[in-house]
PDB file of N, CA and C in Angstrom:
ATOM      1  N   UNK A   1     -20.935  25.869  -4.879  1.00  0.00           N
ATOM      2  CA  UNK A   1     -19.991  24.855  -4.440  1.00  0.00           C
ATOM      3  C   UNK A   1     -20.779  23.598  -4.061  1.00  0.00           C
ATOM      4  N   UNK A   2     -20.673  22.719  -4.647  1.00  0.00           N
ATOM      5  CA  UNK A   2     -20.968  21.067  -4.669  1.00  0.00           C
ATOM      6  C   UNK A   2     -20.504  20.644  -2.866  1.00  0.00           C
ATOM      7  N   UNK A   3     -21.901  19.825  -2.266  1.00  0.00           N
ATOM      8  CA  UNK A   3     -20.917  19.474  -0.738  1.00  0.00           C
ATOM      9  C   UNK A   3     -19.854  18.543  -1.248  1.00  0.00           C
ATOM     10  N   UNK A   4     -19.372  17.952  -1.822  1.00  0.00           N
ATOM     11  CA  UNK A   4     -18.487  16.821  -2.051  1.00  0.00           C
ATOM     12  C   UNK A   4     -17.145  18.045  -2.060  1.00  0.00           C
ATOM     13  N   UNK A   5     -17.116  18.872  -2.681  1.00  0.00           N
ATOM     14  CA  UNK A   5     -16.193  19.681  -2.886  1.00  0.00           C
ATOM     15  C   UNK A   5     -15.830  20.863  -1.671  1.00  0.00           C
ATOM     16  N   UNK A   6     -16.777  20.714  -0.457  1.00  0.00           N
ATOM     17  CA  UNK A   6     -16.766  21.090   0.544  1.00  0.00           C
ATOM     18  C   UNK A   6     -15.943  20.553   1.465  1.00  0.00           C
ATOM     19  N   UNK A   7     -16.336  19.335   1.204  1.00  0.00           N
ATOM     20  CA  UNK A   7     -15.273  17.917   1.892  1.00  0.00           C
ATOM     21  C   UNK A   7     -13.587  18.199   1.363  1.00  0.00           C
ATOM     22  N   UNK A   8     -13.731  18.612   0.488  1.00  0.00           N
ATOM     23  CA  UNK A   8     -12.452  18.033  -0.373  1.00  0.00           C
ATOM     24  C   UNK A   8     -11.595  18.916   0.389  1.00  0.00           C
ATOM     25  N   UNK A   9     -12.203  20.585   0.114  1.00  0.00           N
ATOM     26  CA  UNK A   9     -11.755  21.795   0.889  1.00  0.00           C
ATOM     27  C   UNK A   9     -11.064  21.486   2.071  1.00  0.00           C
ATOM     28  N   UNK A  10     -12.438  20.843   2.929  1.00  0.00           N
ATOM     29  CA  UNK A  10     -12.281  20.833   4.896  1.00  0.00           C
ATOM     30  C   UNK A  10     -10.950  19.559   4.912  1.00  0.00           C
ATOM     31  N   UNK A  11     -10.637  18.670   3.965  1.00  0.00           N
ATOM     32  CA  UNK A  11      -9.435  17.663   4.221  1.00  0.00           C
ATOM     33  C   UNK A  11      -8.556  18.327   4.033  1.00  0.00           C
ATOM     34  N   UNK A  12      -8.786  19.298   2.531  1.00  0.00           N
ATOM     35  CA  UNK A  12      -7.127  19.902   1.802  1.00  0.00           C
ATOM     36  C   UNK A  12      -6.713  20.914   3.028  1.00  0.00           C
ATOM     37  N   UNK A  13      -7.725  21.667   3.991  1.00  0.00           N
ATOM     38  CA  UNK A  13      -7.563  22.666   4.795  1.00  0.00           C
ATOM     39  C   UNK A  13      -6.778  21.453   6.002  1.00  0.00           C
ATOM     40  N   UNK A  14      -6.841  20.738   6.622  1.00  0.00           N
ATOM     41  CA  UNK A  14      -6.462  19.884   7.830  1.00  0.00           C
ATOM     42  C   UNK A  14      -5.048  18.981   7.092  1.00  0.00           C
ATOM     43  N   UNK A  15      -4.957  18.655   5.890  1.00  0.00           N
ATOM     44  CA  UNK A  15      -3.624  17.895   5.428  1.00  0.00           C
ATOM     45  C   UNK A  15      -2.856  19.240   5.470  1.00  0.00           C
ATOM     46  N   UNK A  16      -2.604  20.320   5.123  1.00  0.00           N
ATOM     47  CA  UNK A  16      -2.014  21.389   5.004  1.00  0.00           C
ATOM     48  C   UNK A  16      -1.678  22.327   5.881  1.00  0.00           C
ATOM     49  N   UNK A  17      -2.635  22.210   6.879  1.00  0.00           N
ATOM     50  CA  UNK A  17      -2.422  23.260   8.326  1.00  0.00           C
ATOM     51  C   UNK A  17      -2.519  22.602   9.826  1.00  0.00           C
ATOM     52  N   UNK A  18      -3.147  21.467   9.300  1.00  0.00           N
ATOM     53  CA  UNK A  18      -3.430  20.978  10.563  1.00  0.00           C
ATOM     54  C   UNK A  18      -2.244  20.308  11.537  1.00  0.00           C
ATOM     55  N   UNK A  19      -1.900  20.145  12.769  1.00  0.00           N
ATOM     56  CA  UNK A  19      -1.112  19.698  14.033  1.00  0.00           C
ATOM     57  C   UNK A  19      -0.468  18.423  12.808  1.00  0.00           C
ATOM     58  N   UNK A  20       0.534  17.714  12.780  1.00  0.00           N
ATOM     59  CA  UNK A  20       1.355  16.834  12.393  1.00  0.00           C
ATOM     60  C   UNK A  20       1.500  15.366  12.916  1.00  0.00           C
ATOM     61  N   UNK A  21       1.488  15.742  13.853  1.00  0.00           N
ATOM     62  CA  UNK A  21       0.925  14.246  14.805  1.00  0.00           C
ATOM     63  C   UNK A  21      -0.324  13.823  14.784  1.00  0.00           C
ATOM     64  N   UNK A  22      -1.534  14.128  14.665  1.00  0.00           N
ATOM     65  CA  UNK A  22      -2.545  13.187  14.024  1.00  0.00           C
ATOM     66  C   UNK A  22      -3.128  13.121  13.433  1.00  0.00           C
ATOM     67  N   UNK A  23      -2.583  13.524  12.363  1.00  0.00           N
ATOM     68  CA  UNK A  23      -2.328  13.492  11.008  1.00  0.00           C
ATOM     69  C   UNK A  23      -1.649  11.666  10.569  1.00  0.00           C
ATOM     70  N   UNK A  24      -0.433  11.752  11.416  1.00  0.00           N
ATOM     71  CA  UNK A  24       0.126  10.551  11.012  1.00  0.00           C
ATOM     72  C   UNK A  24      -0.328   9.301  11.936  1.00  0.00           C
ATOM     73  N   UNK A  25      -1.044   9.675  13.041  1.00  0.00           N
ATOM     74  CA  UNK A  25      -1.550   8.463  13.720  1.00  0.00           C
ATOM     75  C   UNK A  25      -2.508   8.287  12.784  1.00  0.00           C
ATOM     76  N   UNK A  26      -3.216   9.082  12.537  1.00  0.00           N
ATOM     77  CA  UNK A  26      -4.668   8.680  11.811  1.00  0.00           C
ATOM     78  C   UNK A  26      -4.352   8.220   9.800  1.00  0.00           C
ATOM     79  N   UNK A  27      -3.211   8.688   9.450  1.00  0.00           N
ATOM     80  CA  UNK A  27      -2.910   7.717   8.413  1.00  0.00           C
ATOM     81  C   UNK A  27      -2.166   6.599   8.287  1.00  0.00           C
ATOM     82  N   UNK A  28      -1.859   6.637   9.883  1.00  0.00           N
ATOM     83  CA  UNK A  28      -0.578   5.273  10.192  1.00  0.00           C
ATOM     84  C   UNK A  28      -1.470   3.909  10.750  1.00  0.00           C
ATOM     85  N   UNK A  29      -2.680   4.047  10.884  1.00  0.00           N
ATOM     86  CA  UNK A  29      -3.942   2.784  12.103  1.00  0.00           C
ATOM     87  C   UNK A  29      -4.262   2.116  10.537  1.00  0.00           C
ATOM     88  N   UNK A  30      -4.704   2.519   9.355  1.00  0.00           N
ATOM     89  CA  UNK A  30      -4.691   1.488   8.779  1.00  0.00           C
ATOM     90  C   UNK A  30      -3.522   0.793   7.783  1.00  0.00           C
ATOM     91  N   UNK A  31      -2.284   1.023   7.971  1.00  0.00           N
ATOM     92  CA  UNK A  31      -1.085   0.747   7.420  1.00  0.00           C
ATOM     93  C   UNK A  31      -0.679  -0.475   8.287  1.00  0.00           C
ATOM     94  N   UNK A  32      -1.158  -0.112  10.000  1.00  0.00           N
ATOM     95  CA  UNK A  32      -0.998  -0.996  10.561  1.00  0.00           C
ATOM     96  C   UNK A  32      -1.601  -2.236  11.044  1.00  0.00           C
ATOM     97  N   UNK A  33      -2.942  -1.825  10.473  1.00  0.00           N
ATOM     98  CA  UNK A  33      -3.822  -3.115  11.098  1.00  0.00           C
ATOM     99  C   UNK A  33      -3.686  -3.567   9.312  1.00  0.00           C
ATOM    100  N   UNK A  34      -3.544  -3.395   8.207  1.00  0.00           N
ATOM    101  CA  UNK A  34      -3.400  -4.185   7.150  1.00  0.00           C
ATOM    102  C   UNK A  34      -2.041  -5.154   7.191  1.00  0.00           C
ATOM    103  N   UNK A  35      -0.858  -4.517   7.527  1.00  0.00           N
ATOM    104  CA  UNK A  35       0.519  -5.116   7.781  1.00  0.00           C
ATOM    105  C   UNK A  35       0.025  -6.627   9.589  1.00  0.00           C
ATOM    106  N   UNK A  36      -0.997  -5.918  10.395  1.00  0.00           N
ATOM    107  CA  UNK A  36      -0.909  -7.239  11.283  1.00  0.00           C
ATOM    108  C   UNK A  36      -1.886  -7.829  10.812  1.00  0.00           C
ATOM    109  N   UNK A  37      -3.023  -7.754   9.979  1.00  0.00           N
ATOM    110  CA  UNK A  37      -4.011  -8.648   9.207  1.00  0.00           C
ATOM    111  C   UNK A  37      -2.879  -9.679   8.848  1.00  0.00           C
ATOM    112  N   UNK A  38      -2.060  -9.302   7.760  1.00  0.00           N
ATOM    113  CA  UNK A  38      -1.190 -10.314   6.796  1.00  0.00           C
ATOM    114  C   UNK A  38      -0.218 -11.250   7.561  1.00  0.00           C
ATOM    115  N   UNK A  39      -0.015 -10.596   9.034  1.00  0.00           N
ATOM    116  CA  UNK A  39       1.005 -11.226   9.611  1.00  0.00           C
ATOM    117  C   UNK A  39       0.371 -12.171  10.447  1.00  0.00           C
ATOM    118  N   UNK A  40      -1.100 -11.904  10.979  1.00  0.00           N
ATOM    119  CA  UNK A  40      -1.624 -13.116  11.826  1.00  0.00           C
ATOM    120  C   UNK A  40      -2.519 -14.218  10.717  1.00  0.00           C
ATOM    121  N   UNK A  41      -2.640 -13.734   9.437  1.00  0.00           N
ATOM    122  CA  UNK A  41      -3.386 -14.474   8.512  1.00  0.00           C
ATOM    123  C   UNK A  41      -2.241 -15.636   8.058  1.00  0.00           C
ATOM    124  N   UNK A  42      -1.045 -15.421   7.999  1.00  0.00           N
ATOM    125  CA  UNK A  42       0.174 -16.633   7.751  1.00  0.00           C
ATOM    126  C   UNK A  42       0.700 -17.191   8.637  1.00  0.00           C
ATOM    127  N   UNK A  43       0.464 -16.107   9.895  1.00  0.00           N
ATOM    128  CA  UNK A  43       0.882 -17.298  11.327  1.00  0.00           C
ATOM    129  C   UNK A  43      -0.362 -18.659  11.146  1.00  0.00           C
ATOM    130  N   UNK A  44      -1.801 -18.053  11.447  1.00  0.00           N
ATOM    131  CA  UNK A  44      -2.558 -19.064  10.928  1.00  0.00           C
ATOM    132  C   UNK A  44      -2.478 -19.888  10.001  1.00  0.00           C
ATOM    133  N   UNK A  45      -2.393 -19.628   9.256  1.00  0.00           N
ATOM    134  CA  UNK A  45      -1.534 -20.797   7.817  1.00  0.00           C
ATOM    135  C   UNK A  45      -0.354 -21.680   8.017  1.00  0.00           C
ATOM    136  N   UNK A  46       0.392 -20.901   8.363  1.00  0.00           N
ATOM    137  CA  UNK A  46       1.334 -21.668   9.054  1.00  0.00           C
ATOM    138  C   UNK A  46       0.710 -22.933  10.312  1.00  0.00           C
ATOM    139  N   UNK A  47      -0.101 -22.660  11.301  1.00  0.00           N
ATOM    140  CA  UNK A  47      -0.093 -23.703  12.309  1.00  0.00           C
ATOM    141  C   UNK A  47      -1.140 -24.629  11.656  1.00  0.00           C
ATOM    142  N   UNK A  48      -1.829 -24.511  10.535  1.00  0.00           N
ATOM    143  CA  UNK A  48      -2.930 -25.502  10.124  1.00  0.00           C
ATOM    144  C   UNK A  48      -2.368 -26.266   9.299  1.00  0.00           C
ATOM    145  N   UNK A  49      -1.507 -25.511   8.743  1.00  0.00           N
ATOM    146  CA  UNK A  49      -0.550 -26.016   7.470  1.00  0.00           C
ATOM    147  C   UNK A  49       0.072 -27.254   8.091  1.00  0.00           C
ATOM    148  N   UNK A  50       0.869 -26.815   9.178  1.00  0.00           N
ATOM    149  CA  UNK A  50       2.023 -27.414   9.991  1.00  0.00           C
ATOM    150  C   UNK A  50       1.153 -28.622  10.634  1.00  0.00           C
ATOM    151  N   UNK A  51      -0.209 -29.048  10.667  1.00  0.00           N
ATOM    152  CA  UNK A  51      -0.816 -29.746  11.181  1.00  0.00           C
ATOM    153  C   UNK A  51      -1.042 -31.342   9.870  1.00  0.00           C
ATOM    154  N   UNK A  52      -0.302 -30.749   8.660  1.00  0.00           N
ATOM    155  CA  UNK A  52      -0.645 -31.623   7.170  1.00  0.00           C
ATOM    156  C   UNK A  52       0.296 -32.526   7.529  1.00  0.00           C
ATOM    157  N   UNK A  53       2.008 -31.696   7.120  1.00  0.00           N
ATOM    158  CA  UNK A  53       2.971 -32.182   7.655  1.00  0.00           C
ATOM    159  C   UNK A  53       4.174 -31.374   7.349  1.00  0.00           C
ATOM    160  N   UNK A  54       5.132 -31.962   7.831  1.00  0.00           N
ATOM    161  CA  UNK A  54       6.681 -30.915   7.738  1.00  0.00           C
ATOM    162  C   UNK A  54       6.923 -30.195   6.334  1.00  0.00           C
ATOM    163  N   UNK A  55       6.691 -31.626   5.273  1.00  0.00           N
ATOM    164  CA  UNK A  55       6.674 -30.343   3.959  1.00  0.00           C
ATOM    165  C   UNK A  55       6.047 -29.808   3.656  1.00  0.00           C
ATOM    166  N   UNK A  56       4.808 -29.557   4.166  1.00  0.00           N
ATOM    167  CA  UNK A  56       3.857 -28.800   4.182  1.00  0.00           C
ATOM    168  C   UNK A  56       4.176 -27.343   4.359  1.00  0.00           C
ATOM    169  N   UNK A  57       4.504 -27.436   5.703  1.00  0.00           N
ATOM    170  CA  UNK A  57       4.473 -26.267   6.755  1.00  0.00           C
ATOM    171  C   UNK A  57       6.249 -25.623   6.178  1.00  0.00           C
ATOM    172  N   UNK A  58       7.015 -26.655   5.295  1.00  0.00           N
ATOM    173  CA  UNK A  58       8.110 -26.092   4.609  1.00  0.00           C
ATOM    174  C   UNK A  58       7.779 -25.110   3.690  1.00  0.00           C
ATOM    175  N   UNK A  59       6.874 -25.398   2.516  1.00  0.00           N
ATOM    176  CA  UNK A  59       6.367 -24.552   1.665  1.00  0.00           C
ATOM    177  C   UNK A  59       6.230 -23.563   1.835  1.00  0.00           C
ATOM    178  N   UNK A  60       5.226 -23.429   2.875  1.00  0.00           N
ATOM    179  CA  UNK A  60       4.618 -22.251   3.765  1.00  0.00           C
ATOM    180  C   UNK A  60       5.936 -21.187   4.045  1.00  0.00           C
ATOM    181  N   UNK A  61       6.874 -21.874   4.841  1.00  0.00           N
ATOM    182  CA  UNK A  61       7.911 -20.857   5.002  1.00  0.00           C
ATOM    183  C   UNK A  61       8.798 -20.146   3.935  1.00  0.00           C
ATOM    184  N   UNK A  62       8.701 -21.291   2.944  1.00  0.00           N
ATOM    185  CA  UNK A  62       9.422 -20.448   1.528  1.00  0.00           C
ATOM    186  C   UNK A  62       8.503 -19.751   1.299  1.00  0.00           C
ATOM    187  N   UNK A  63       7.499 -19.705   0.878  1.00  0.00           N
ATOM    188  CA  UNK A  63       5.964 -18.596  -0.056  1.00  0.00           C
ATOM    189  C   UNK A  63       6.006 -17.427   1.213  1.00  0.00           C
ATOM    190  N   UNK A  64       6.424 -17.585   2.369  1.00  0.00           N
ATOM    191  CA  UNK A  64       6.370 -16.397   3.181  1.00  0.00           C
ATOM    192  C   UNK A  64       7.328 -15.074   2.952  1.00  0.00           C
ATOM    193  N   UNK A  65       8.759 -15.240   2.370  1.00  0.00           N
ATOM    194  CA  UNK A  65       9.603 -14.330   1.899  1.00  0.00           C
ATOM    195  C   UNK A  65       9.353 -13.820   0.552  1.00  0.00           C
ATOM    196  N   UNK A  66       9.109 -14.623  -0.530  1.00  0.00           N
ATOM    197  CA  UNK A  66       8.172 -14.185  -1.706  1.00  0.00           C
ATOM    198  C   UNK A  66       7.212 -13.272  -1.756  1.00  0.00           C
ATOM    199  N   UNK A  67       5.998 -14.009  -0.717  1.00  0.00           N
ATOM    200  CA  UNK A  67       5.050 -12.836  -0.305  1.00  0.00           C
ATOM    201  C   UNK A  67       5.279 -11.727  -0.246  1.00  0.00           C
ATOM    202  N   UNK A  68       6.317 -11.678   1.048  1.00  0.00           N
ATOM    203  CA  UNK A  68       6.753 -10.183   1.591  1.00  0.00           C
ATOM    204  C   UNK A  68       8.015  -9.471   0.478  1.00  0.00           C
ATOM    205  N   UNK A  69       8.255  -9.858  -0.504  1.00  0.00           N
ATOM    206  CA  UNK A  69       8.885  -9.464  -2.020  1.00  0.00           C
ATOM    207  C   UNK A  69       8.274  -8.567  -2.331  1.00  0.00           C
ATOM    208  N   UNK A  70       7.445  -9.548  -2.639  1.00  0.00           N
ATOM    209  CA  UNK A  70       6.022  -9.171  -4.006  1.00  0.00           C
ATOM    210  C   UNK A  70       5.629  -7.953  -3.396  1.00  0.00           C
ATOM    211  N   UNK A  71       5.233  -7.711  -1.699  1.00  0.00           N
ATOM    212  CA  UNK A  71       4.505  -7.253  -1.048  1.00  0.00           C
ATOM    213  C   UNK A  71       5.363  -5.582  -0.876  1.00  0.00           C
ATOM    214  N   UNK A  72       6.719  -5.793  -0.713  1.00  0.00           N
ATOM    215  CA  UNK A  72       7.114  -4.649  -0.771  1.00  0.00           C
ATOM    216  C   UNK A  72       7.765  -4.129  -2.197  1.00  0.00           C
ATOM    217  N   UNK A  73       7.776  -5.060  -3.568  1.00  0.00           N
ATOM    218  CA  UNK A  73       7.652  -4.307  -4.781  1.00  0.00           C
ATOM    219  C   UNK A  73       6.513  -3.243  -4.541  1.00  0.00           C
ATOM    220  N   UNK A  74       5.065  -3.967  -4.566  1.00  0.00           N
ATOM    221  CA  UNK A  74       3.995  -3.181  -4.381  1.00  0.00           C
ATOM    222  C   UNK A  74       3.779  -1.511  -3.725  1.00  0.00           C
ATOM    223  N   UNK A  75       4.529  -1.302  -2.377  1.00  0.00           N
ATOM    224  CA  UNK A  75       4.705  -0.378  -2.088  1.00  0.00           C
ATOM    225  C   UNK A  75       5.558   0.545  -2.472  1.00  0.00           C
ATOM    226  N   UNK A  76       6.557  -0.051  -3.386  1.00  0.00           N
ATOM    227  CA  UNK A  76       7.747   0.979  -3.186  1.00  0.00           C
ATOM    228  C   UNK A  76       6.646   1.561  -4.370  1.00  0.00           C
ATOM    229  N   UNK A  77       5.962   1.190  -5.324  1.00  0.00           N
ATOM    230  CA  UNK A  77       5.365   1.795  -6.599  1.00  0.00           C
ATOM    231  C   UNK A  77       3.817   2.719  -5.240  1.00  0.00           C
ATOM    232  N   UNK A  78       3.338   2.407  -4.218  1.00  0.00           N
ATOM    233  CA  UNK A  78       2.754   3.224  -3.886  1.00  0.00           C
ATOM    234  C   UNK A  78       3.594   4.169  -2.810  1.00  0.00           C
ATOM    235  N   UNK A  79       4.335   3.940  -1.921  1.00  0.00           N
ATOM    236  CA  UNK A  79       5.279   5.124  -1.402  1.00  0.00           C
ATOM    237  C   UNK A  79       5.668   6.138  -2.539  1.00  0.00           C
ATOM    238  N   UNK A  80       6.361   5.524  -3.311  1.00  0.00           N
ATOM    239  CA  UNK A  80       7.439   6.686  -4.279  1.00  0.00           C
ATOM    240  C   UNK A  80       5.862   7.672  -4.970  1.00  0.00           C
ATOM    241  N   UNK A  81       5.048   6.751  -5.373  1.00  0.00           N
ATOM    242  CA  UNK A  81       4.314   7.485  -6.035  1.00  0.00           C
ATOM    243  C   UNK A  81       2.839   8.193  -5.146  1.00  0.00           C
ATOM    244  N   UNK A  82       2.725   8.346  -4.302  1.00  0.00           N
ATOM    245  CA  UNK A  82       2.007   8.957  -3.341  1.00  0.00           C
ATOM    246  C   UNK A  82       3.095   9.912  -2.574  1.00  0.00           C
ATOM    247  N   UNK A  83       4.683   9.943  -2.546  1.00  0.00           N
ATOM    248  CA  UNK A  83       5.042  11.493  -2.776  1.00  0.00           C
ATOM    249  C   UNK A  83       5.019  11.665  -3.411  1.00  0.00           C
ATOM    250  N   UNK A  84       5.456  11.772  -4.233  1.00  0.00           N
ATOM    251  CA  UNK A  84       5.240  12.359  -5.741  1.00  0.00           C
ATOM    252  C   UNK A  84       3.818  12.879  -6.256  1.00  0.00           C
ATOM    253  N   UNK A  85       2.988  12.180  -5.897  1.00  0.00           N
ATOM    254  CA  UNK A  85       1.766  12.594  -6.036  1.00  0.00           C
ATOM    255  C   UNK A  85       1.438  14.277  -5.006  1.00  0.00           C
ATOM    256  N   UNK A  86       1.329  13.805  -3.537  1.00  0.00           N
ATOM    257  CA  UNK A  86       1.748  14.602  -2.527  1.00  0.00           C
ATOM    258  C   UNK A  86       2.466  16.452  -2.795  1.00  0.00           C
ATOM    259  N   UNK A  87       3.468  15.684  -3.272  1.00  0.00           N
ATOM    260  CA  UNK A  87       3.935  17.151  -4.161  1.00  0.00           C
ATOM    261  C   UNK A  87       3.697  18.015  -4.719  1.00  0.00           C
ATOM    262  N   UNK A  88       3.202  17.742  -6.182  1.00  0.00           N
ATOM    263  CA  UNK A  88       2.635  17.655  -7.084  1.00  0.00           C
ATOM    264  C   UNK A  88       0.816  18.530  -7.047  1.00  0.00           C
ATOM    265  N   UNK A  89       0.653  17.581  -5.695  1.00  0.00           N
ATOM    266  CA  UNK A  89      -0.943  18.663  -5.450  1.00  0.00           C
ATOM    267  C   UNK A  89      -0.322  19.719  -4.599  1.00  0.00           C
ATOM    268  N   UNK A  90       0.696  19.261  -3.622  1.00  0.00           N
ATOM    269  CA  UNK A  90       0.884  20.972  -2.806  1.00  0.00           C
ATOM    270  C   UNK A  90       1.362  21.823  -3.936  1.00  0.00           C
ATOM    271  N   UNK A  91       2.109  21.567  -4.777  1.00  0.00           N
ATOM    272  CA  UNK A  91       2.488  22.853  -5.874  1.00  0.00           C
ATOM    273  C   UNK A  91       1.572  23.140  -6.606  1.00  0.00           C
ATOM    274  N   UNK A  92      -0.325  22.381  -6.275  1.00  0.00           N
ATOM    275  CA  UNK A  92      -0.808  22.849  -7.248  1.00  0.00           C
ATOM    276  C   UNK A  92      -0.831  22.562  -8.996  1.00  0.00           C
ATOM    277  N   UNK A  93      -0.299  21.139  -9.005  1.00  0.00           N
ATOM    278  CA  UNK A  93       0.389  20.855 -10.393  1.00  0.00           C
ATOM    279  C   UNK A  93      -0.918  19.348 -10.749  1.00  0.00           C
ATOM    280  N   UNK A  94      -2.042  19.379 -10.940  1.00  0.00           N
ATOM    281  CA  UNK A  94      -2.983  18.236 -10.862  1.00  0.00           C
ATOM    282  C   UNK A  94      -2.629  17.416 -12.141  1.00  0.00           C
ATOM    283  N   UNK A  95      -2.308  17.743 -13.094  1.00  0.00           N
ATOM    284  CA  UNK A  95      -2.149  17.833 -14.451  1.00  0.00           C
ATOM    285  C   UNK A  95      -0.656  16.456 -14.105  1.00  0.00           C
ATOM    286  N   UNK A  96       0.167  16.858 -13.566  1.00  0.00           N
ATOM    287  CA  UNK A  96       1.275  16.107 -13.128  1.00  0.00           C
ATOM    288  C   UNK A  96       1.186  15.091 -11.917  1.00  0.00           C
ATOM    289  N   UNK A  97       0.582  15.508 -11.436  1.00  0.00           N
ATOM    290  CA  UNK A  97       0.196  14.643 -10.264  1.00  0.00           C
ATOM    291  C   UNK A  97      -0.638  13.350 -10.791  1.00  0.00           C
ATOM    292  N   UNK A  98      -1.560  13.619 -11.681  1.00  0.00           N
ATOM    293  CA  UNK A  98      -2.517  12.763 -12.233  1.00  0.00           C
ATOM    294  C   UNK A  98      -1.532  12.056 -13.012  1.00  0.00           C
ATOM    295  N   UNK A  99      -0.219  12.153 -14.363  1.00  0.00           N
ATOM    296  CA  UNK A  99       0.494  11.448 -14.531  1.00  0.00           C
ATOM    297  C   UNK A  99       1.552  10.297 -13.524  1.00  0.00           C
ATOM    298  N   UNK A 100       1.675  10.877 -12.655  1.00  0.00           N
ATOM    299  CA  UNK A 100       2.260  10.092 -11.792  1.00  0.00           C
ATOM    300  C   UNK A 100       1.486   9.139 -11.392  1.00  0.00           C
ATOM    301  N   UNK A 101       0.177   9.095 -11.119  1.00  0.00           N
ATOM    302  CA  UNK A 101      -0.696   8.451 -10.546  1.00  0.00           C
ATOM    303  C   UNK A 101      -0.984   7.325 -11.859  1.00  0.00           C
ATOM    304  N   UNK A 102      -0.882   7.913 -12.871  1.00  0.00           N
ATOM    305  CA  UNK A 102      -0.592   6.844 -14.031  1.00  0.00           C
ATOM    306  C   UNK A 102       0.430   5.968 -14.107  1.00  0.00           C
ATOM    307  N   UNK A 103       1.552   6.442 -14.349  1.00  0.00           N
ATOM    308  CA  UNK A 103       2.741   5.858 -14.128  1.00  0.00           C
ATOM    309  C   UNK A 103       2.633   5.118 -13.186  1.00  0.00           C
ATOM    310  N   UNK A 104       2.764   4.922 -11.788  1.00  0.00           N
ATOM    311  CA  UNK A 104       2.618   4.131 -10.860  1.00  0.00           C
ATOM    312  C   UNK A 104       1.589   2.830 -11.507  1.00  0.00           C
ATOM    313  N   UNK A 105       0.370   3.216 -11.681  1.00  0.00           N
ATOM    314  CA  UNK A 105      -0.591   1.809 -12.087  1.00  0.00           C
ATOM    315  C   UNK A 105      -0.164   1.540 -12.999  1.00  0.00           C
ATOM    316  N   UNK A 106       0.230   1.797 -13.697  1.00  0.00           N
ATOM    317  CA  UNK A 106       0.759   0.736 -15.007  1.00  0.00           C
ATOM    318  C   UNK A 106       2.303   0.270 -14.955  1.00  0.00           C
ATOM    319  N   UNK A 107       2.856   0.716 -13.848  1.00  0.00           N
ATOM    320  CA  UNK A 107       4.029  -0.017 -13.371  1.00  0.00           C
ATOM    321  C   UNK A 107       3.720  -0.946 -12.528  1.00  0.00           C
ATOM    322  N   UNK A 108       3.250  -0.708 -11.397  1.00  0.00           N
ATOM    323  CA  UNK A 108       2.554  -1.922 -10.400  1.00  0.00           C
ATOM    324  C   UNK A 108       1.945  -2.878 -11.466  1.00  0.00           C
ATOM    325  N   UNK A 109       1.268  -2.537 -12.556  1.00  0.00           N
ATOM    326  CA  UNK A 109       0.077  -3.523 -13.201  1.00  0.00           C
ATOM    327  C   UNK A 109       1.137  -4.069 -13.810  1.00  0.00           C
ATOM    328  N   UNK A 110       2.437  -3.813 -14.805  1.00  0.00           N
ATOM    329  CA  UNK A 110       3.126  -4.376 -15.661  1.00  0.00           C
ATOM    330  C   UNK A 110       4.118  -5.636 -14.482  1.00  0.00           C
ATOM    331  N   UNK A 111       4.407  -4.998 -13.603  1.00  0.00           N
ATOM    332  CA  UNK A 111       4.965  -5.783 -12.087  1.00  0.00           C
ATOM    333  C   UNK A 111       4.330  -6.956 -11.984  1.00  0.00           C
ATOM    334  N   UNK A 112       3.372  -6.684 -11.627  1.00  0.00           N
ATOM    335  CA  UNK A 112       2.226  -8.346 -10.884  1.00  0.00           C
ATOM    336  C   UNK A 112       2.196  -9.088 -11.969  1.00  0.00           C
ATOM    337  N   UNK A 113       2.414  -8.259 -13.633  1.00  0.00           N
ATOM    338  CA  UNK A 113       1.750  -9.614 -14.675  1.00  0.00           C
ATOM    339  C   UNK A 113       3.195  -9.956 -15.069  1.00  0.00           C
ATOM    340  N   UNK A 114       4.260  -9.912 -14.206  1.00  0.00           N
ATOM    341  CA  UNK A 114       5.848  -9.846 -15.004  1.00  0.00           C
ATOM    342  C   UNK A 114       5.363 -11.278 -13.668  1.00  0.00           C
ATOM    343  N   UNK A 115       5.423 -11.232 -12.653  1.00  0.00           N
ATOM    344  CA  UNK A 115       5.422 -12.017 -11.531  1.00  0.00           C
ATOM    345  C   UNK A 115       4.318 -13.102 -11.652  1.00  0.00           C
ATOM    346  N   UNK A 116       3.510 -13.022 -12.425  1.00  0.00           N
ATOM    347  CA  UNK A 116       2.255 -13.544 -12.312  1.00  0.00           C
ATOM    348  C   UNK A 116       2.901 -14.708 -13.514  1.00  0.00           C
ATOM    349  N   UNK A 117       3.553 -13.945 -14.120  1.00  0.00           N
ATOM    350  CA  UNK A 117       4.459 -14.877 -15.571  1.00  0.00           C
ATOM    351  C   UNK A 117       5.265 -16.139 -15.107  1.00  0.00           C
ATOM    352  N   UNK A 118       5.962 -15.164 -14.304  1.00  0.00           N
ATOM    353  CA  UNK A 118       6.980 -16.280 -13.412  1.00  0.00           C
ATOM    354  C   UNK A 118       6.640 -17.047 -12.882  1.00  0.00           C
ATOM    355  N   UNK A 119       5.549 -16.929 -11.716  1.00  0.00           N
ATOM    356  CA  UNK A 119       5.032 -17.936 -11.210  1.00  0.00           C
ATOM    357  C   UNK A 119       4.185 -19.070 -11.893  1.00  0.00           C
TER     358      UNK A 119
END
């Protein structure tokens, strides 16, 4: 047995048996410091912006709902597909799981260049 595959074991053993609650604190700290990164990185934008002038700091407020669009297309293609994925390894099904994990990137990827068009 490879240590890398030792690792893999000691996680698959703690996602599967381990207590439930920190489990989800400890996959919920970086969901949350990425979601307040984005939210104090446009407040900042916003007050430097707002320092140009009013249509400035207008822009800013339209590109802020867009953002958060774009931002939750993005997830729904990693939520839906990280259960699905999730699944997929508890049944033991890698073969399927690994398609899903396809599907998802080349939906997200076909997404951003459909948006990337538009813009």
């Amino acid at each position: 047995m490879s240590p890398d595959r030792g690792g893999e074991i000691a996680i698959r053993e703690r996602m599967t048996n381990g207590p439930v609650a920190p489990l989800i604190r400890r996959l919920a700290v970086p969901s949350v410091i990425g979601m307040l990164t984005t939210a104090i990185y446009n407040m900042a934008d916003t007050f430097f912006v707002s320092q140009i002038s009013t249509a400035a700091s207008a822009a800013v407020g339209i590109s802020l709902p867009l953002m958060t669009i774009i931002q939750a297309a993005g997830f729904m293609f990693a939520m839906g597909g990280s259960s699905l994925i999730s699944r997929h390894l508890g049944a033991k099904r890698k073969k399927e799981a690994d398609q899903v994990l396809a599907t998802a990137l080349f939906g997200v990827t076909v997404l951003t260049l459909f948006i990337f068009a538009i813009g």
